[in-house]
N, C-alpha and C. Protein backbone atom coordinates (compact mmCIF):
# COMPACT_ATOMS: atom_id res chain seq x y z
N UNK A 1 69.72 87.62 101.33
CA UNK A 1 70.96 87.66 100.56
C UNK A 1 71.46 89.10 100.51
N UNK A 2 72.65 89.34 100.80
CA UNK A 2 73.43 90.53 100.52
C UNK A 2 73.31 90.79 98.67
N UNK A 3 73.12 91.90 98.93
CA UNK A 3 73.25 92.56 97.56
C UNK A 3 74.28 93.64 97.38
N UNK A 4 74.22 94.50 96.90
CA UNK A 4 75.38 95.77 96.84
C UNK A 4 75.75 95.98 97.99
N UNK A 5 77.27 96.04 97.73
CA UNK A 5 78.05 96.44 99.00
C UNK A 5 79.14 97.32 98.91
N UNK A 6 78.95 98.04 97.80
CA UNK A 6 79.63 99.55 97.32
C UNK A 6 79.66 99.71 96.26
N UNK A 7 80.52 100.63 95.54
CA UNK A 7 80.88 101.70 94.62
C UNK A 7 81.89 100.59 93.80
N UNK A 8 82.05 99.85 92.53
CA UNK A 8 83.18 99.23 91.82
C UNK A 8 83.60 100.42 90.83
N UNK A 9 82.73 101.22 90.79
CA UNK A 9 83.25 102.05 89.14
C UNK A 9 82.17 103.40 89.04
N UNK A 10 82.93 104.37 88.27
CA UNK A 10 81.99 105.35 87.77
C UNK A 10 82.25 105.56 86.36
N UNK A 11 81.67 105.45 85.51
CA UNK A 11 82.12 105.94 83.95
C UNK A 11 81.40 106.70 83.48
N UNK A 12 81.25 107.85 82.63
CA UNK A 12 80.43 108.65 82.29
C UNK A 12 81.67 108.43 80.84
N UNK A 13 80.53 109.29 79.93
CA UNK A 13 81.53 109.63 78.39
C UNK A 13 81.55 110.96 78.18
N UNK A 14 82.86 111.69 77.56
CA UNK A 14 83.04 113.02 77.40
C UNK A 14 83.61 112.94 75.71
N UNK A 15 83.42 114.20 75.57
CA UNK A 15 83.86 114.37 74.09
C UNK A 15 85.48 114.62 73.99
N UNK A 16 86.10 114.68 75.09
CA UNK A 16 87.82 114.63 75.20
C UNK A 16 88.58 114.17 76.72
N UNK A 17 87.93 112.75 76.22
CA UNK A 17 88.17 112.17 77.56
C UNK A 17 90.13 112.57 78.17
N UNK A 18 90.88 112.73 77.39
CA UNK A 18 92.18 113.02 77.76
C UNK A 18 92.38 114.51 78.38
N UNK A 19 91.79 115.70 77.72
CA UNK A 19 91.09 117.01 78.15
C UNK A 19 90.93 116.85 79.66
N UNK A 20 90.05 116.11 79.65
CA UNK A 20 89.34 115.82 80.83
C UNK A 20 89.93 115.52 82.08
N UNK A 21 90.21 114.35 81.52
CA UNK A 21 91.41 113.86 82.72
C UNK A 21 92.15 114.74 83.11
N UNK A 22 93.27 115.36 82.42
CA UNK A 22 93.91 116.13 82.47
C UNK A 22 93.65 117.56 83.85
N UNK A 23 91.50 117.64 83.19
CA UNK A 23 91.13 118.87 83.98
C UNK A 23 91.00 118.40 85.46
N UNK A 24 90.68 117.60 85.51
CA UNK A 24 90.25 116.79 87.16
C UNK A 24 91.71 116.53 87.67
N UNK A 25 92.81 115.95 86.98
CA UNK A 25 94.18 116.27 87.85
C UNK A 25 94.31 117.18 88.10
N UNK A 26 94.58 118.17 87.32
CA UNK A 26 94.99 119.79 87.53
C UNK A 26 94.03 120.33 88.43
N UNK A 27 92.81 119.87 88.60
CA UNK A 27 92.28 121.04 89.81
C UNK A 27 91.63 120.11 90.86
N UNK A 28 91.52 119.14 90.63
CA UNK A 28 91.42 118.14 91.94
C UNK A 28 92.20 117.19 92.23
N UNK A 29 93.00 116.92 91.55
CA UNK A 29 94.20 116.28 92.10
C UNK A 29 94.14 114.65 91.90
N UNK A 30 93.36 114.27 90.90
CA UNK A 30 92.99 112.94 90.18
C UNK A 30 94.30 112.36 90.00
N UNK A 31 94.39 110.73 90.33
CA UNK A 31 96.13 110.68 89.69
C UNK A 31 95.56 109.71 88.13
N UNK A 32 95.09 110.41 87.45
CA UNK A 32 94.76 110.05 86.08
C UNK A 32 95.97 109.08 85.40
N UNK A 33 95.23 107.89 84.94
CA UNK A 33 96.32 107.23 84.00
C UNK A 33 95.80 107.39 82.74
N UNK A 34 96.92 106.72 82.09
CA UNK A 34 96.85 106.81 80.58
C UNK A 34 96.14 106.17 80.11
N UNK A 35 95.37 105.24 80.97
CA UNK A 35 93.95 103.98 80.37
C UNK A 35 92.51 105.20 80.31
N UNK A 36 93.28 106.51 80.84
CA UNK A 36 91.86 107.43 81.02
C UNK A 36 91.12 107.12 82.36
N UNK A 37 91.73 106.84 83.55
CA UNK A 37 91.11 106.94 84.80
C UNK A 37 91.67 106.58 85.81
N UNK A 38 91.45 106.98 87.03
CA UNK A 38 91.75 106.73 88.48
C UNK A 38 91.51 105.46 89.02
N UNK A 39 92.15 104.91 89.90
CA UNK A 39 91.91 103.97 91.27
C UNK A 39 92.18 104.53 92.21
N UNK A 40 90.50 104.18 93.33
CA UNK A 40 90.97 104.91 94.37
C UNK A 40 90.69 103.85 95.20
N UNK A 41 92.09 103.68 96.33
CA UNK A 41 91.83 102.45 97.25
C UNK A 41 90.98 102.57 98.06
N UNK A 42 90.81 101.31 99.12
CA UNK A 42 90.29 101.59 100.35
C UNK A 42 89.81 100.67 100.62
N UNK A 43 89.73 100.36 102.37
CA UNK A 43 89.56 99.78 103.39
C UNK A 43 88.71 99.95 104.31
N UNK A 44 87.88 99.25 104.89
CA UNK A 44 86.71 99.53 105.91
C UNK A 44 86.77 98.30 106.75
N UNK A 45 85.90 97.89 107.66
CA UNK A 45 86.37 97.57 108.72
C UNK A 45 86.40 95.51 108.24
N UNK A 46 85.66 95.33 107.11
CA UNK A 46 85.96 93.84 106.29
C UNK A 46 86.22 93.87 105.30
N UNK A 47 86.94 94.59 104.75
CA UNK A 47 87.05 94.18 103.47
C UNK A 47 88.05 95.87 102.71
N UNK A 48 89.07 95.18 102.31
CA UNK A 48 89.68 96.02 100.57
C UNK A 48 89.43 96.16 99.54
N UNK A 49 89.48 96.88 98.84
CA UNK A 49 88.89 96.94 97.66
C UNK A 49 89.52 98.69 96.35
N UNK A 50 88.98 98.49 95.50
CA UNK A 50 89.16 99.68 94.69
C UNK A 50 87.68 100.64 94.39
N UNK A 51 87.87 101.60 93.93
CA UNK A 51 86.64 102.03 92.92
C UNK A 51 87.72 103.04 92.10
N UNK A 52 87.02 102.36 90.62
CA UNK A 52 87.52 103.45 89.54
C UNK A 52 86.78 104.53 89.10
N UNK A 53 87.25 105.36 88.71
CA UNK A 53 87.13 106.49 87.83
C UNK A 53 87.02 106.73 87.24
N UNK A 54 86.54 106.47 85.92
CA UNK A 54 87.27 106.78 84.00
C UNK A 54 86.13 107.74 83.20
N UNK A 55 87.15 108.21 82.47
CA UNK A 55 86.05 108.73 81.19
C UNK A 55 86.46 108.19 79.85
N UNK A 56 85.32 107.87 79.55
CA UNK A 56 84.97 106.94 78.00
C UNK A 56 84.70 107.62 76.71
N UNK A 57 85.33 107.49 75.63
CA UNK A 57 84.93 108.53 74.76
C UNK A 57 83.18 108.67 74.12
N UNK A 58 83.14 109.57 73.93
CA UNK A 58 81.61 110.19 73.77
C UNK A 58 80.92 109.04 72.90
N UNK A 59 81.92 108.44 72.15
CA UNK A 59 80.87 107.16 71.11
C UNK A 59 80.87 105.97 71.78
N UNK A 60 81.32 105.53 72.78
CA UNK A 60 81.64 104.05 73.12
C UNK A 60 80.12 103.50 73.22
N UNK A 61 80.07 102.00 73.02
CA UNK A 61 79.13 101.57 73.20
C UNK A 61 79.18 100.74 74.07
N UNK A 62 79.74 100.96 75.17
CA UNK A 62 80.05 100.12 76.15
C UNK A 62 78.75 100.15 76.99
N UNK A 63 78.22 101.24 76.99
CA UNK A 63 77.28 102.02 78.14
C UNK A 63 75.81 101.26 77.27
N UNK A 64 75.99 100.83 76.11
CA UNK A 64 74.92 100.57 75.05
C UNK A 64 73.70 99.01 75.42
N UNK A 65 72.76 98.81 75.72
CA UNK A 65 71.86 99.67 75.32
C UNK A 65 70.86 101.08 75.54
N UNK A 66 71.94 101.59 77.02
CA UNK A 66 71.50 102.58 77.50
C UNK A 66 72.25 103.87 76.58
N UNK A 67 71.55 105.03 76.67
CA UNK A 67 72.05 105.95 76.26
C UNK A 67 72.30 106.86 77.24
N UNK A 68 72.42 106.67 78.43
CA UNK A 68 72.54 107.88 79.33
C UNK A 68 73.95 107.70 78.91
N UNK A 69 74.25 109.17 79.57
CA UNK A 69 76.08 109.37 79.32
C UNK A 69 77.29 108.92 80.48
N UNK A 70 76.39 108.02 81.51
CA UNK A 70 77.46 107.14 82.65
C UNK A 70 77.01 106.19 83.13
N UNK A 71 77.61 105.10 83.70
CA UNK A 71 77.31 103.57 84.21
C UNK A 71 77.94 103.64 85.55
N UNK A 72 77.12 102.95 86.54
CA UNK A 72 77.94 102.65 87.95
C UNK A 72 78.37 101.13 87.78
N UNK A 73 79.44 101.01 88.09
CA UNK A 73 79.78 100.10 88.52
C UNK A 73 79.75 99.21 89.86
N UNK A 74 78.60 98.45 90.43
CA UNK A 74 78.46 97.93 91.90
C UNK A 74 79.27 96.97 92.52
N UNK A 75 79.23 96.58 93.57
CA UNK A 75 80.01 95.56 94.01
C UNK A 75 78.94 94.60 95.08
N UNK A 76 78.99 93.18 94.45
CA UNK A 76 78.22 92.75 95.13
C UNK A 76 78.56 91.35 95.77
N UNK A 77 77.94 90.59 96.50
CA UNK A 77 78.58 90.03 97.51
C UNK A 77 78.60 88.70 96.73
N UNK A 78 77.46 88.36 96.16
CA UNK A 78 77.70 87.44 95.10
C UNK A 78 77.05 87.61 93.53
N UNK A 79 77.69 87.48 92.66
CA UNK A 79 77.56 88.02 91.35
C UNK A 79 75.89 87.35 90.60
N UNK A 80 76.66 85.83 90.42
CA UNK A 80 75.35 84.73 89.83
C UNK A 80 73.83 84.36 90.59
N UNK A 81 74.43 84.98 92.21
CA UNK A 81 72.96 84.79 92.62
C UNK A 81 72.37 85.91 92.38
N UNK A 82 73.09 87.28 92.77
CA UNK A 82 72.17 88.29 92.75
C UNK A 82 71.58 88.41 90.84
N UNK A 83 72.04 87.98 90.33
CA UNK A 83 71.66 88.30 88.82
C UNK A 83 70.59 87.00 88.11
N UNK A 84 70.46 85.93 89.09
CA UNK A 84 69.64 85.20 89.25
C UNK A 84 68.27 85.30 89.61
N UNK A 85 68.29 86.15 90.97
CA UNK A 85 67.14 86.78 91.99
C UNK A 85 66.87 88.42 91.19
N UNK A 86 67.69 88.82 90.13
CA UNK A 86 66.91 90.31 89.70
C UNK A 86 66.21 89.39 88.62
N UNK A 87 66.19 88.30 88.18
CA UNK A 87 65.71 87.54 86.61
C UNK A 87 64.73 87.26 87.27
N UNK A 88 64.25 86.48 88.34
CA UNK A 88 63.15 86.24 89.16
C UNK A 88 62.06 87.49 89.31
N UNK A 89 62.58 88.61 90.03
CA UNK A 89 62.21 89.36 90.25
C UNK A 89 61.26 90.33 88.76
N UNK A 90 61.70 89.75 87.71
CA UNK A 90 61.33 90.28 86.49
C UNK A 90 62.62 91.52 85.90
N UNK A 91 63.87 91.49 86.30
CA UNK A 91 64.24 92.54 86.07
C UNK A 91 64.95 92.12 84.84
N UNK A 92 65.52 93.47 84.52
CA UNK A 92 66.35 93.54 82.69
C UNK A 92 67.65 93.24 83.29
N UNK A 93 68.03 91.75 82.86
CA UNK A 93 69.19 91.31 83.01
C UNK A 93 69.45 90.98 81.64
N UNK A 94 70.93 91.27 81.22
CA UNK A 94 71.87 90.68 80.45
C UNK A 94 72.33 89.39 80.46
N UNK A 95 71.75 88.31 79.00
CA UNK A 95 72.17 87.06 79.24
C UNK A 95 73.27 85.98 79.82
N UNK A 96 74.18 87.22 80.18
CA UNK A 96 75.38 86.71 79.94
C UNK A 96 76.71 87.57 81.04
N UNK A 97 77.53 86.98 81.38
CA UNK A 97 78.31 87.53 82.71
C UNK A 97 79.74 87.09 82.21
N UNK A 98 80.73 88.08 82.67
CA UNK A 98 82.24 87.68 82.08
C UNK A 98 83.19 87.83 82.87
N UNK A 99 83.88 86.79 83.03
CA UNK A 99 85.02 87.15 83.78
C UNK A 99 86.29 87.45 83.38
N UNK A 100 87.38 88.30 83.49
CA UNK A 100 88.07 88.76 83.25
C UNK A 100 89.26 88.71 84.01
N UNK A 101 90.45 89.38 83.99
CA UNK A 101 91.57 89.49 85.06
C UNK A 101 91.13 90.73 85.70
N UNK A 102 89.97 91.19 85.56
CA UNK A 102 89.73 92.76 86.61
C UNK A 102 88.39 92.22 87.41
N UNK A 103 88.10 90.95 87.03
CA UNK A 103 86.85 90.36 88.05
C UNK A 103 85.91 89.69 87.18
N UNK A 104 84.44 89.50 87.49
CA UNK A 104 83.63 88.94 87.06
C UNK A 104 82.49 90.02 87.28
N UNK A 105 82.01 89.94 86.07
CA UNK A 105 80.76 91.12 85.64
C UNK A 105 79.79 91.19 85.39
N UNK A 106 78.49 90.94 85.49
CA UNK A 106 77.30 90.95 84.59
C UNK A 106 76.46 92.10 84.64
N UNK A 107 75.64 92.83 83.94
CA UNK A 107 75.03 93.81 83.46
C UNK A 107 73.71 93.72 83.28
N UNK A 108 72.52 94.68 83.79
CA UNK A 108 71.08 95.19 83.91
C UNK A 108 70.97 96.27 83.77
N UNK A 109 69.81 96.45 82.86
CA UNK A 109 69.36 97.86 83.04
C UNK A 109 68.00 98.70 84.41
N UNK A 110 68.23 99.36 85.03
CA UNK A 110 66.79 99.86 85.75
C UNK A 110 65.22 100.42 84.98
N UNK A 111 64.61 100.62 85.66
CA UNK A 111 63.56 101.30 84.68
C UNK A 111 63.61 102.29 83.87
N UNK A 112 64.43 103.10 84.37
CA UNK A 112 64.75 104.49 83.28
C UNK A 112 65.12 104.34 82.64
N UNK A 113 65.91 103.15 82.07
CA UNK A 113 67.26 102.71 80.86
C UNK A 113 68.33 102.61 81.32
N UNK A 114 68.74 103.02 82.44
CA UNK A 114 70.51 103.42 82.58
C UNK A 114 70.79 101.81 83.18
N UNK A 115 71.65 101.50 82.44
CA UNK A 115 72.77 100.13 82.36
C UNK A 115 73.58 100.44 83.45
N UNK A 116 73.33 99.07 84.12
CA UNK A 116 74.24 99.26 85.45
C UNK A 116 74.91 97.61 85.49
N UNK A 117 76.52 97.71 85.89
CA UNK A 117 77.27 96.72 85.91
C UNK A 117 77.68 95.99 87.44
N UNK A 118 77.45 94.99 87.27
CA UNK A 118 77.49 94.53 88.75
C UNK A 118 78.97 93.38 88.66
């Protein structure tokens, strides 16, 4: 089974996420929105797609129950199996998966703690 097949997201948290943004346009040329982050397109030889950008404010508990200060966002080829086969495998999966108008999501942590969204 295919598993990860790129980059969906990067989020880290800052203490002025607007600051911020702001600093990564101004000297790298980020086209920052007002949701607090980038889309950056792209194309390869099957497939389109996005990966975002954002910074989250320093309290969110989005990233929660990890405490590191960023989450990757993966992209995977199929959502319910691969989160099926990490539960097998013994891994820290999140009961539960959501779909949304920006996709369908479910969430694990690795051994170190850091929460990763697939």
């Amino acid at each position: 089974m295919k598993r990860v097949t790129g980059i969906g997201g990067i989020f880290f948290k800052a203490r002025d996420p607007q600051a911020l943004g702001a600093w990564y346009r101004t000297h790298l040329g980020l086209d920052v929105s007002e949701w607090g982050g980038t889309v950056f397109r792209w194309a390869d030889d099957s497939a389109t797609g996005t990966t975002l950008w954002s910074a989250f404010k320093h309290d969110t508990d989005y990233f929660a129950p990890s405490t590191a200060p960023f989450m990757v966002n993966f992209r995977v080829a199929d959502l319910h199996a691969l989160l099926a086969a990490l539960r097998e495998e013994g891994c820290e999966v999140v009961d539960k998966a959501e779909e949304s108008e920006y996709g369908r999501f479910g969430w694990g942590r690795d051994p170190g703690g850091n929460k990763g969204e697939l």
